[in-house]
Protein backbone atom coordinates (compact mmCIF):
# COMPACT_ATOMS: atom_id res chain seq x y z
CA UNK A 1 -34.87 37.01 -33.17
CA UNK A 2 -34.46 34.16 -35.73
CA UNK A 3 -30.41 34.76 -35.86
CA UNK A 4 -29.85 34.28 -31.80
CA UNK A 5 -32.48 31.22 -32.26
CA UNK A 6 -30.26 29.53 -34.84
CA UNK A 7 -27.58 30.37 -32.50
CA UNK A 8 -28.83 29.07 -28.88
CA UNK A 9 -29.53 25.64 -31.61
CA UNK A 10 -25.91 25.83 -32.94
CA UNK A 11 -24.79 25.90 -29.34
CA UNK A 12 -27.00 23.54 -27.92
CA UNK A 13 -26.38 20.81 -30.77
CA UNK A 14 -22.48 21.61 -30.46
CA UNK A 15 -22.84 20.98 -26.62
CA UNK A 16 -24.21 18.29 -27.27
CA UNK A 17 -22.20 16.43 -29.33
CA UNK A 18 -18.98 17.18 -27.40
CA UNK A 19 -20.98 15.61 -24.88
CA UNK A 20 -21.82 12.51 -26.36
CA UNK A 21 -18.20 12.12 -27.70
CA UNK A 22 -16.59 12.46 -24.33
CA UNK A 23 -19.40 9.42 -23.36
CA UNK A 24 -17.11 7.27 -25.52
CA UNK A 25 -14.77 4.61 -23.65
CA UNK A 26 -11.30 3.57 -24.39
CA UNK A 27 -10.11 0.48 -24.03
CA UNK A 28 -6.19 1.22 -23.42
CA UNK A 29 -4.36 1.67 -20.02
CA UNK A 30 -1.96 4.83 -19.24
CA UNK A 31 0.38 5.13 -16.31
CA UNK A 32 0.41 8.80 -15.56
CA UNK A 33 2.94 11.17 -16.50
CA UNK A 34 4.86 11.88 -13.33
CA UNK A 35 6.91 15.42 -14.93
CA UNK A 36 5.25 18.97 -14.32
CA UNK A 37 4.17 19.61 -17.76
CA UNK A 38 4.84 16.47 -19.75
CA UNK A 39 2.25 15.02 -21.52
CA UNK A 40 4.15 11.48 -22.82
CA UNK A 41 2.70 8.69 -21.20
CA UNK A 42 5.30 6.59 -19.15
CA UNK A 43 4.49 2.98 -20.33
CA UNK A 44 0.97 1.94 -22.40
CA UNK A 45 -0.65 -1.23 -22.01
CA UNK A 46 -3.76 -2.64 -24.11
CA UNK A 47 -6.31 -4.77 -22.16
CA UNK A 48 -9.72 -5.36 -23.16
CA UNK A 49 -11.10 -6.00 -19.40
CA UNK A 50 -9.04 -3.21 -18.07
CA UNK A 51 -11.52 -0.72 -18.49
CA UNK A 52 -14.86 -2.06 -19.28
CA UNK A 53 -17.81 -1.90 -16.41
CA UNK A 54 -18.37 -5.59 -15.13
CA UNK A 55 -19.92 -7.40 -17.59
CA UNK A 56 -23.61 -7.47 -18.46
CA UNK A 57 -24.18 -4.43 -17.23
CA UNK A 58 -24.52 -2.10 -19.96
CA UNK A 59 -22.79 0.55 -18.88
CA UNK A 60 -19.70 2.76 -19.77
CA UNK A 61 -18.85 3.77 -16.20
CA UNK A 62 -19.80 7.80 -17.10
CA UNK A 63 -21.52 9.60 -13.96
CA UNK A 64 -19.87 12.13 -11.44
CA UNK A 65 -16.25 13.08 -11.98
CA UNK A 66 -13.58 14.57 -9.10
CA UNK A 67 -11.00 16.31 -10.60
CA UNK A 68 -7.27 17.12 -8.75
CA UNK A 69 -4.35 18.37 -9.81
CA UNK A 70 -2.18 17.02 -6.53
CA UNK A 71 -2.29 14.62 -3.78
CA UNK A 72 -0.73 15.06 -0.51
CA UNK A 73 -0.11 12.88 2.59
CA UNK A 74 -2.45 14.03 5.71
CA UNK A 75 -2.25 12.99 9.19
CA UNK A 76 -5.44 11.69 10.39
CA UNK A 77 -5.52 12.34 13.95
CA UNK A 78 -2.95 9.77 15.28
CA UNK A 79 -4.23 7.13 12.71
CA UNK A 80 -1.32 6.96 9.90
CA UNK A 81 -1.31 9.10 6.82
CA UNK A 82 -4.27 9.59 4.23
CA UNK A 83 -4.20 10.52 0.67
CA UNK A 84 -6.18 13.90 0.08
CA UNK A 85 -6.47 15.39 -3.39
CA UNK A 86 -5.58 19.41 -4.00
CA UNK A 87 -9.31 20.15 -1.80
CA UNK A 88 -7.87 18.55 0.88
CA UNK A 89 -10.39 15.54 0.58
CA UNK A 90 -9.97 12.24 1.23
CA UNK A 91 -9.37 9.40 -1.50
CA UNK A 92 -10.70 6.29 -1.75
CA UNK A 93 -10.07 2.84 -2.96
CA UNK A 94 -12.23 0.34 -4.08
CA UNK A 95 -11.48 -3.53 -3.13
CA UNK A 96 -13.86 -4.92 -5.95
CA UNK A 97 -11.04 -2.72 -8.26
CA UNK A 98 -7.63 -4.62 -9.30
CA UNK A 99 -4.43 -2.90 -9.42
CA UNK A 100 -2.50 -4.86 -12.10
CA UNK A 101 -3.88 -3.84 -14.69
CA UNK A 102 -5.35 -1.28 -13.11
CA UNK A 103 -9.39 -2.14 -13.64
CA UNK A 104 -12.00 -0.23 -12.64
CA UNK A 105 -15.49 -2.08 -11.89
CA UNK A 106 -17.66 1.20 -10.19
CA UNK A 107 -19.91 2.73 -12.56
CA UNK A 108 -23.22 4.01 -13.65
CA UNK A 109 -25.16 4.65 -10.14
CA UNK A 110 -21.90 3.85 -8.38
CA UNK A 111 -20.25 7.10 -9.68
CA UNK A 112 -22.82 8.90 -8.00
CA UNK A 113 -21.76 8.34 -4.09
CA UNK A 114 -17.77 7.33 -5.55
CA UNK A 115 -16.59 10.12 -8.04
CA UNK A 116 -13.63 8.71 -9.93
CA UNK A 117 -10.49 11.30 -9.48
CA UNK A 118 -9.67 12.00 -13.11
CA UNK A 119 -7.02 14.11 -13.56
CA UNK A 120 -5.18 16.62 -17.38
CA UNK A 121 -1.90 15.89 -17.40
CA UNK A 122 0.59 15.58 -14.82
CA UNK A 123 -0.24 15.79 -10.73
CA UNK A 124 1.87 17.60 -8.28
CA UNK A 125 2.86 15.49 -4.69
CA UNK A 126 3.55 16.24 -1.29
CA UNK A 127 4.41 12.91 0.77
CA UNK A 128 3.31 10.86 -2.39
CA UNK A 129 5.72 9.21 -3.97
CA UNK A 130 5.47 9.79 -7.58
CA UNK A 131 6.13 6.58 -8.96
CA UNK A 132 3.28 5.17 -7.79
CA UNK A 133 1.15 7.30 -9.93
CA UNK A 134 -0.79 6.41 -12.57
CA UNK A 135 -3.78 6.41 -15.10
CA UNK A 136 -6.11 3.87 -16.20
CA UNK A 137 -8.75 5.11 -19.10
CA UNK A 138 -12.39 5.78 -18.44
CA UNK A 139 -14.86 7.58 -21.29
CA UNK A 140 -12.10 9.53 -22.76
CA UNK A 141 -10.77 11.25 -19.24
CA UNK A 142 -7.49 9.76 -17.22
CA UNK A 143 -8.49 8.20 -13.67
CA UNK A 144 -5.66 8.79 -11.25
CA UNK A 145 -4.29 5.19 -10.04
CA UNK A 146 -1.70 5.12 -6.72
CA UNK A 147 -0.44 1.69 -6.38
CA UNK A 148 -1.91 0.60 -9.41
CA UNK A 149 -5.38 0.98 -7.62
CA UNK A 150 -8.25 3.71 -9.02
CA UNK A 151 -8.60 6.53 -6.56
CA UNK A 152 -12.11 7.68 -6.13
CA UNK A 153 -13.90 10.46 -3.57
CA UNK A 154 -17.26 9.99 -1.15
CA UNK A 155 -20.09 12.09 -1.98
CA UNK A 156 -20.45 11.86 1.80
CA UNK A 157 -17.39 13.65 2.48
CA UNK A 158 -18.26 17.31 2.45
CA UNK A 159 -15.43 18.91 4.28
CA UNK A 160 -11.68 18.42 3.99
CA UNK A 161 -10.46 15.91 6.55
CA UNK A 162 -14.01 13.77 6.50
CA UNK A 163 -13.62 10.09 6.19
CA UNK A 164 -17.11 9.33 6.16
CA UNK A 165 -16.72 6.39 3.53
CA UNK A 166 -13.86 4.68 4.98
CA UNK A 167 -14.89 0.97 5.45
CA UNK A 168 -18.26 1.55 3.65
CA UNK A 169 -19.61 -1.93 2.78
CA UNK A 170 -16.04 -3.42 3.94
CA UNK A 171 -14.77 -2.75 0.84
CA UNK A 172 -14.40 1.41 0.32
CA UNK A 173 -10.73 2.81 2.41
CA UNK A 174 -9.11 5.64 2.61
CA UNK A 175 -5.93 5.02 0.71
CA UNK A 176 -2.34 5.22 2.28
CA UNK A 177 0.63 7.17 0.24
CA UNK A 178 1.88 4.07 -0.59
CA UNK A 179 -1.58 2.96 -2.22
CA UNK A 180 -2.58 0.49 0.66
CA UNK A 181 -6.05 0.60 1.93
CA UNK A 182 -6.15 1.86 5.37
CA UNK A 183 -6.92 0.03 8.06
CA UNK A 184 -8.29 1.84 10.96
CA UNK A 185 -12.14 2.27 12.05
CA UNK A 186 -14.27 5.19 10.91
C-alpha cells in the first residue's frame, strides 16, 4: 500500500515538473523545416518581442494547443481556397499578429477560443506551398507560421469545413494558401 503510494507521488511530482518546464518560453524564432523528416531548422532569428505576450500582461501565452501534422488547400463553396490542418479544420489568422518577425500577441484567455497550431517537426502539404512555412517559438512548442503569420484554430469550429470565426471582431480570417487573410463574409 505504501510502495504504489510513493509511486502515484513519484508520478504525480514527475508530471508535474515536465509540466511546469514545458510552461517555459523561448525567446528565439524558427522557420519550419519544410523536408519529411528533417529536423534542422531552415534560418534562426533572435528577437526579444518576437515571442513575448503584449506587454504588461503577465503572461507566457500557455493555454489550449491544436496540433497538425499537414495543411491542405480546401474549396469553400465557391469562395476561394482555405487552409485546413490534417482534421480538415479551418485555420486562422490573427491581424493584431505580425508576420516579419513572425510575433504572436494571443495568449492566456485568448488561447482558449484561438488554439495556436503547434506542430513536431516537419508538416506535409497539399496546395500549400511549402516555402511559406514556418515556426515562431511559444513555451517550448513550434507554432506553425504560413506567410510569416501564426496560424491558429476556433474553438467554435466543431466540424471540418466550419468557418465560424472568420471575421470575428474584424480581425480573426480564415487564411488563404498563400497566407493572406480571406476576404469573404461568414
Amino acid at each position: 500500500m505504501i510502495q504504489q503510494r510513493i509511486v502515484l507521488l513519484s508520478a504525480a511530482g514527475l508530471a508535474s515538473a515536465l509540466f511546469l518546464g514545458a510552461c517555459g518560453s523561448s525567446k528565439d524564432q524558427t522557420a519550419a523545416s519544410t523536408s519529411p523528416g528533417s529536423t534542422t531548422p531552415v534560418a534562426t532569428a533572435a528577437s526579444e518581442s518576437g515571442t513575448s505576450a503584449p506587454a504588461g500582461s503577465g503572461d507566457s501565452g500557455s493555454g489550449h494547443m491544436a496540433t497538425t501534422t499537414m495543411l491542405m488547400a480546401k474549396a469553400a463553396k465557391g469562395m476561394g481556397n482555405m487552409v485546413t490542418d490534417d482534421k480538415g479544420m479551418t485555420l486562422y489568422r490573427y491581424d493584431k499578429d505580425q508576420p516579419t518577425p513572425s510575433k504572436w500577441t494571443c495568449a492566456g484567455e485568448c488561447t482558449k477560443t484561438w488554439m495556436p497550431v503547434v506542430v513536431q517537426d516537419s508538416v506535409q502539404t497539399m496546395g500549400v506551398e511549402k516555402s511559406l512555412l514556418g515556426t515562431v517559438h511559444r513555451d517550448g512548442m513550434k507554432q506553425l507560421t504560413l506567410g510569416g503569420w501564426p496560424l491558429y484554430r476556433y474553438m467554435g469550429d466543431t466540424k471540418a469545413g466550419q468557418m465560424n470565426g472568420q471575421g470575428k471582431g474584424e480581425v480573426w480570417y480564415a487564411v488563404t494558401p498563400s497566407g493572406k487573410k480571406s476576404t469573404m463574409a461568414s
